[in-house]
Protein backbone atom coordinates (compact mmCIF):
# COMPACT_ATOMS: atom_id res chain seq x y z
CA UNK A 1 -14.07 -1.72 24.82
CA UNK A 2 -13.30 2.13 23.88
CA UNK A 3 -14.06 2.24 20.18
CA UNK A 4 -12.85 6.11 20.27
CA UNK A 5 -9.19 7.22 18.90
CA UNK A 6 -6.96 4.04 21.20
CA UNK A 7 -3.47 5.42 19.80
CA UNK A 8 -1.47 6.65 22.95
CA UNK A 9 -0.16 9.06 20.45
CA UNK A 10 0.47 12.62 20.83
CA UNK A 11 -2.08 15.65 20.19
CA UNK A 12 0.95 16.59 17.75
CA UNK A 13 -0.17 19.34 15.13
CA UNK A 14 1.61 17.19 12.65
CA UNK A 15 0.38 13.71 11.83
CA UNK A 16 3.24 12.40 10.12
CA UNK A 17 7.02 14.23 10.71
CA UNK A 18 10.15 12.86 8.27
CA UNK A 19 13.42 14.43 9.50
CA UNK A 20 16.75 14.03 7.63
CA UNK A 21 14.85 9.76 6.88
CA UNK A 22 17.41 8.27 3.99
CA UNK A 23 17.08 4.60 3.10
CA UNK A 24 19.08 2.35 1.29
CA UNK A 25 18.12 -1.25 -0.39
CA UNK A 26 21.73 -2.65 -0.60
CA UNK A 27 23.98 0.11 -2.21
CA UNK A 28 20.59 1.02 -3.66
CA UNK A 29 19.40 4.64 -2.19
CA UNK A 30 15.53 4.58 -2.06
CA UNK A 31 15.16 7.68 0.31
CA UNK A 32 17.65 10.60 0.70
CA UNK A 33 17.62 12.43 3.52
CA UNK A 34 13.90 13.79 2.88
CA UNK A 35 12.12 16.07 4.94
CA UNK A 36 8.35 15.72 5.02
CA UNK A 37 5.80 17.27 7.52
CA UNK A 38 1.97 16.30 6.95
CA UNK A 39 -0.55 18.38 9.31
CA UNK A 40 -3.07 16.97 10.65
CA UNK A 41 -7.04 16.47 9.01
CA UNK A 42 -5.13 17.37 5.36
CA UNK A 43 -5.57 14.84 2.58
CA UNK A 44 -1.92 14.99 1.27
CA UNK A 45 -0.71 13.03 -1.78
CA UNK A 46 3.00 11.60 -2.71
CA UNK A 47 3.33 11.99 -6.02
CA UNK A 48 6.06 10.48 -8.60
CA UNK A 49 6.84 7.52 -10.45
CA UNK A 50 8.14 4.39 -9.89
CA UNK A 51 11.52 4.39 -8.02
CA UNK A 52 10.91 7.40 -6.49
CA UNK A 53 10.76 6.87 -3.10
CA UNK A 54 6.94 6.48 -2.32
CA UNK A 55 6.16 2.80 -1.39
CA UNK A 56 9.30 2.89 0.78
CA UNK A 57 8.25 5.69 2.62
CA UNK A 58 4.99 3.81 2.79
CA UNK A 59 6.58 1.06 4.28
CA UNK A 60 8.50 3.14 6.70
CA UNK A 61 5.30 4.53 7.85
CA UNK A 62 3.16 1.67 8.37
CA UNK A 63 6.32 0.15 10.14
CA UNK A 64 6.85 -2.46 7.73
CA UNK A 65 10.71 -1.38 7.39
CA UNK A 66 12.86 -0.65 9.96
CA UNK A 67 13.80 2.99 9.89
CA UNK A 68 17.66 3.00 9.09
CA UNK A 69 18.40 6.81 8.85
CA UNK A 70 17.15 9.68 10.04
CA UNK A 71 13.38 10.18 12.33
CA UNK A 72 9.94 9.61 11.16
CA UNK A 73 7.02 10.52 13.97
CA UNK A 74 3.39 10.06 13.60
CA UNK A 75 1.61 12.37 15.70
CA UNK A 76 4.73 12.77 17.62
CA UNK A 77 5.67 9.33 18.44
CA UNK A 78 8.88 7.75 16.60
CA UNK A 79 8.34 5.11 14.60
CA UNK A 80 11.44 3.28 15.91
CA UNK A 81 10.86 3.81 19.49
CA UNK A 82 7.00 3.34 19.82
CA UNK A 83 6.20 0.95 16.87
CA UNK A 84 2.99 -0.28 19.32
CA UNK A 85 1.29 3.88 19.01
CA UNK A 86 2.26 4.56 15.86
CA UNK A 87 0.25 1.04 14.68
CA UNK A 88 -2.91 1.87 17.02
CA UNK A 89 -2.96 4.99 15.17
CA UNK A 90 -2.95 3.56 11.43
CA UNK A 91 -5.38 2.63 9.28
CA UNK A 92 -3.82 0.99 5.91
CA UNK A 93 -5.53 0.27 2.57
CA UNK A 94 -2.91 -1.45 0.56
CA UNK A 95 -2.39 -1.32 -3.36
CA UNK A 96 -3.99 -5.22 -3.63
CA UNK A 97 -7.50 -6.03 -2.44
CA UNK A 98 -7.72 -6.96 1.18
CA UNK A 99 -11.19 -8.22 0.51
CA UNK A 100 -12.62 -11.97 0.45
CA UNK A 101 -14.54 -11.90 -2.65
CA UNK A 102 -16.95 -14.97 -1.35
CA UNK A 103 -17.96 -13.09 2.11
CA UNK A 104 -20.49 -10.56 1.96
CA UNK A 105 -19.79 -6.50 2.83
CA UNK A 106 -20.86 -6.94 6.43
CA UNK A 107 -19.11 -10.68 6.60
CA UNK A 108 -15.79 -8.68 5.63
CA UNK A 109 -16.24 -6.22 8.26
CA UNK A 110 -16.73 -8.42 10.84
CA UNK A 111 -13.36 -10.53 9.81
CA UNK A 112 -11.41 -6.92 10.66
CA UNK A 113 -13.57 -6.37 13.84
CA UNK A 114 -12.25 -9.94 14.84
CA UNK A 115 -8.66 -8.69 13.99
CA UNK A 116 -8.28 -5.46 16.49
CA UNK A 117 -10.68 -7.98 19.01
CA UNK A 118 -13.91 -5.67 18.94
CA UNK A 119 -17.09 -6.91 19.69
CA UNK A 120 -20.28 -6.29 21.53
CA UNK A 121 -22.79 -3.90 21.21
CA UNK A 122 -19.96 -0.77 21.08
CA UNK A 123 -19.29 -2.70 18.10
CA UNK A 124 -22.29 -2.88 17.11
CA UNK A 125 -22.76 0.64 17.07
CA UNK A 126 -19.63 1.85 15.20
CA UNK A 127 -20.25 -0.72 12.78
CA UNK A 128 -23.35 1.23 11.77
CA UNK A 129 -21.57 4.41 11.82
CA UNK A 130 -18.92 3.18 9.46
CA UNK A 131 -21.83 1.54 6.90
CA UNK A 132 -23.70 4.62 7.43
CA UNK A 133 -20.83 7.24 6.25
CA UNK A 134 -19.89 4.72 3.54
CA UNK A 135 -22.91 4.82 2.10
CA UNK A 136 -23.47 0.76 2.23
CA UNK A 137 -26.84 -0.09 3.76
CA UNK A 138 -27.71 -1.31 0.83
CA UNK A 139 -25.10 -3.86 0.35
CA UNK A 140 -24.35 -5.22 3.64
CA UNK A 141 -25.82 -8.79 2.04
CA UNK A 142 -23.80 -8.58 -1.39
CA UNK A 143 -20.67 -10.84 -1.88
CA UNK A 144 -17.78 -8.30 -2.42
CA UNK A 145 -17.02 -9.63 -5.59
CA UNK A 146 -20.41 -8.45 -7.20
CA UNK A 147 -19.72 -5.36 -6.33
CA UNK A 148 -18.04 -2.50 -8.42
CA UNK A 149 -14.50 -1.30 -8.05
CA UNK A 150 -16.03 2.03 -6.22
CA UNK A 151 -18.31 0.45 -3.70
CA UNK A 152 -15.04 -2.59 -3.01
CA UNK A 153 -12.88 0.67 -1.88
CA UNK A 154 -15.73 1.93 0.19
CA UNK A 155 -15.69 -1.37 1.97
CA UNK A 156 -11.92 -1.84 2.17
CA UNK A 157 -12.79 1.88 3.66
CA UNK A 158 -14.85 0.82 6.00
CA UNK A 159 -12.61 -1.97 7.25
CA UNK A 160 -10.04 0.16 8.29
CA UNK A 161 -11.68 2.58 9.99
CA UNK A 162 -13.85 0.69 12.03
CA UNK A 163 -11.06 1.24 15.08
CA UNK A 164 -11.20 5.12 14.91
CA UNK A 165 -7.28 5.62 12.82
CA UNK A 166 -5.92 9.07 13.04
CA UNK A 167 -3.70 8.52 10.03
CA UNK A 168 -5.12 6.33 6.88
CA UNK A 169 -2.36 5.60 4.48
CA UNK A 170 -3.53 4.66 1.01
CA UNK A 171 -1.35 2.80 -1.35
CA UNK A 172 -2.31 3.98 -4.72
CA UNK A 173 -6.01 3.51 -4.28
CA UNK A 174 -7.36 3.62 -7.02
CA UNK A 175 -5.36 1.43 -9.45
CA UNK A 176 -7.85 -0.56 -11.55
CA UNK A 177 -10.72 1.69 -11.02
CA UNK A 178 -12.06 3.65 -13.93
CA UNK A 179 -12.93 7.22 -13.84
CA UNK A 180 -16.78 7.02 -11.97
CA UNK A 181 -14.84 4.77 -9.44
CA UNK A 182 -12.29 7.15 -8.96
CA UNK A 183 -14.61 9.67 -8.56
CA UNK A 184 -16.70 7.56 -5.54
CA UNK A 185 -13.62 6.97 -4.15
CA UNK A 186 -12.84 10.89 -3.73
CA UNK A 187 -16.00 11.64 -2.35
CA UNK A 188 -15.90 8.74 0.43
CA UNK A 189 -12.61 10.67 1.46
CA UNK A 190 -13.49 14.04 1.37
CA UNK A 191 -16.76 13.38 3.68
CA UNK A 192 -14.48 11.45 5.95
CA UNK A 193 -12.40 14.14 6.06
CA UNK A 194 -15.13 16.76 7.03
CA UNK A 195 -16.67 13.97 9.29
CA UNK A 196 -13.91 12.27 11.23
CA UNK A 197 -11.26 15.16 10.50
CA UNK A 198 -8.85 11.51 9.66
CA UNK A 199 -5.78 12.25 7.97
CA UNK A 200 -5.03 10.68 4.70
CA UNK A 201 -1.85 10.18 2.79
CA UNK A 202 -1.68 8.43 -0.08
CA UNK A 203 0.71 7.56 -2.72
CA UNK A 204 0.22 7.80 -6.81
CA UNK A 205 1.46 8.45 -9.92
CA UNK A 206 -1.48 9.95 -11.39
CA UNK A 207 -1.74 13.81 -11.95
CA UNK A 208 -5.46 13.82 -11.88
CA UNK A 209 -5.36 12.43 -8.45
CA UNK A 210 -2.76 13.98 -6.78
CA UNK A 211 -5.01 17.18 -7.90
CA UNK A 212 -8.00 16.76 -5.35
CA UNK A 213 -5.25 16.63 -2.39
CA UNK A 214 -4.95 19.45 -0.42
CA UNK A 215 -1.42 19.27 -0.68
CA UNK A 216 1.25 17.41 -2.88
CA UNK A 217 4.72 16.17 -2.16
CA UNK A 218 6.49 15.51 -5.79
CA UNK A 219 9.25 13.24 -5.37
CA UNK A 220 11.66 12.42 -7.06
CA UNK A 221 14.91 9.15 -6.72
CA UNK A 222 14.09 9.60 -2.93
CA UNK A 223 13.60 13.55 -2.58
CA UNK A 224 11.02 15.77 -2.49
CA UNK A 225 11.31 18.16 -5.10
CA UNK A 226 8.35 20.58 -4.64
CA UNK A 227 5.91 20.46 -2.07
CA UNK A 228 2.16 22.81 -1.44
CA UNK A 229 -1.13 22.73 -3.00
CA UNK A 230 -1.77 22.11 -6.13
CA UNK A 231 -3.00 25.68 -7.33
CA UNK A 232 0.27 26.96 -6.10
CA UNK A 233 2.50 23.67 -7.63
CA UNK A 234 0.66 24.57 -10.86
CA UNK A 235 1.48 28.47 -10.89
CA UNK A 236 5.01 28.19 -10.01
CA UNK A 237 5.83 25.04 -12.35
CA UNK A 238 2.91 25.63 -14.75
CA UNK A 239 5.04 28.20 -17.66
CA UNK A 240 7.70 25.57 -17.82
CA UNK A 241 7.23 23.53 -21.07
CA UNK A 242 9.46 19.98 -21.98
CA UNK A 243 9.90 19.36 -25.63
CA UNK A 244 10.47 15.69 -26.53
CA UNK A 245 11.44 14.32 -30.07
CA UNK A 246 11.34 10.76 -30.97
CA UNK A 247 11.16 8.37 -33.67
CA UNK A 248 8.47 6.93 -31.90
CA UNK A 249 5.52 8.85 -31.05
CA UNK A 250 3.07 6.31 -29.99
CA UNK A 251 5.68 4.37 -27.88
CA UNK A 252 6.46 7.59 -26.10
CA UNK A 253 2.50 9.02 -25.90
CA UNK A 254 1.90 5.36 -24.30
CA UNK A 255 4.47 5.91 -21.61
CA UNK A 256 3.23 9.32 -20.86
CA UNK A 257 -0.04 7.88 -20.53
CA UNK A 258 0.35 5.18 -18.07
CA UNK A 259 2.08 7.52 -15.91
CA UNK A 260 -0.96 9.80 -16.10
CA UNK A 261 1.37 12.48 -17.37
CA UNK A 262 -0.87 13.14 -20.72
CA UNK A 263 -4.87 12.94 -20.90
């Protein structure tokens, strides 16, 4: 079996390609007609905060929702017409833990090789690529759960690119990691970016984050509201200045904080 790029996919400059894509819960609009285009080999980052719009476009992507309104491509195939290329080309790390805590690193891998139906020794050999650029040699024996929040996203990394995605969607990764976690976790991406040339998109609600992209979308009840890199997000937004006065300062400095809007 061909462990290269399988998606049937396009060689489409863009990986992902929202046109005009609204979505509604109910009478409840989640998405309204936004307009996204994400090139491809660019980390890019959805940024905002809950109710925004991110986890539905997640779910849009990933084909996990039925596209109501509007088009949504992924290296030029429609999500709604070609549900089978868009999914070859995906790689998905969800917000929750995909990993079993009991089985070792190399156990877990093997449990997603069985998934996409990979085996034998072409296997074999892009297993060792993927421990190799994740950096786990040394773990491939270790139960998952004695591991620390960095190394568990390198093997939930690991997992989902053992069958060569183009696109790897990240649903705010790095929720419950602390800060040397966070930064392992940026590193593992970066190199797979200069080594694989994957594209990542990932949604958060942390500023810090969104900061090592190479581009952010800031959205806001279902729109974008400013999208480019973050030098040029912070020179165009960064002389505006919100004054907020409250009766209660720690309540409000909390709220700030778990939104990652204040350090």
């Amino acid at each position: 079996m061909n462990l290269g790029h399988e998606s049937q996919a396009s060689d489409s400059p863009l990986a992902l390609d929202a046109q005009s894509l609204s979505h509604n819960y109910g009478q409840q609009p989640a998405l309204r007609d936004l307009n996204l285009q994400v090139s491809t080999g660019e980390i890019f980052a959805l940024l905002g905060p809950n109710g925004s719009g991110k986890t539905t476009l997640f779910r849009l992507i990933s084909t996990l929702a039925t596209v109501q309104r509007g088009e949504l491509l992924v290296f030029g195939q429609s999500v709604k017409t070609n549900r089978a290329a868009v999914r070859s080309a995906l790689g998905v790390v969800f917000q929750s833990p995909s990993l079993d805590p009991k089985l070792t690193v190399t156990e877990n891998i093997d449990c997603q090789a069985a998934l996409y139906g990979l085996s034998g020794a072409s296997l074999q050999t892009r297993k060792q690529e993927v421990i190799e650029q994740l950096g786990l040699q040394d773990r491939l024996r270790t139960p998952t759960e004695q591991l620390s929040g960095g190394l568990k996203r390198r093997v939930e990394l690991a997992k989902v690119i053992l069958h060569r995605p183009r696109l790897l969607l990240m649903d705010e990764p790095s929720t419950g990691l602390d800060p040397a976690s966070r930064l392992d976790l940026w590193h593992a991406l970066k190199e797979l970016q200069e080594q694989s040339s994957v594209t990542v998109l990932m949604t958060t609600h942390l500023l810090e984050e969104a900061d090592k992209a190479d581009r952010i979308a800031i959205l806001h009840q279902g729109s974008t509201v400013a999208v480019g890199p973050p030098t040029e997000l912070r020179k165009s937004l960064g002389g505006q200045l919100l004054s907020i006065q409250t009766s209660d300062q720690p309540g409000v400095q909390a709220w700030l904080a778990e939104r990652g809007l204040v350090a």
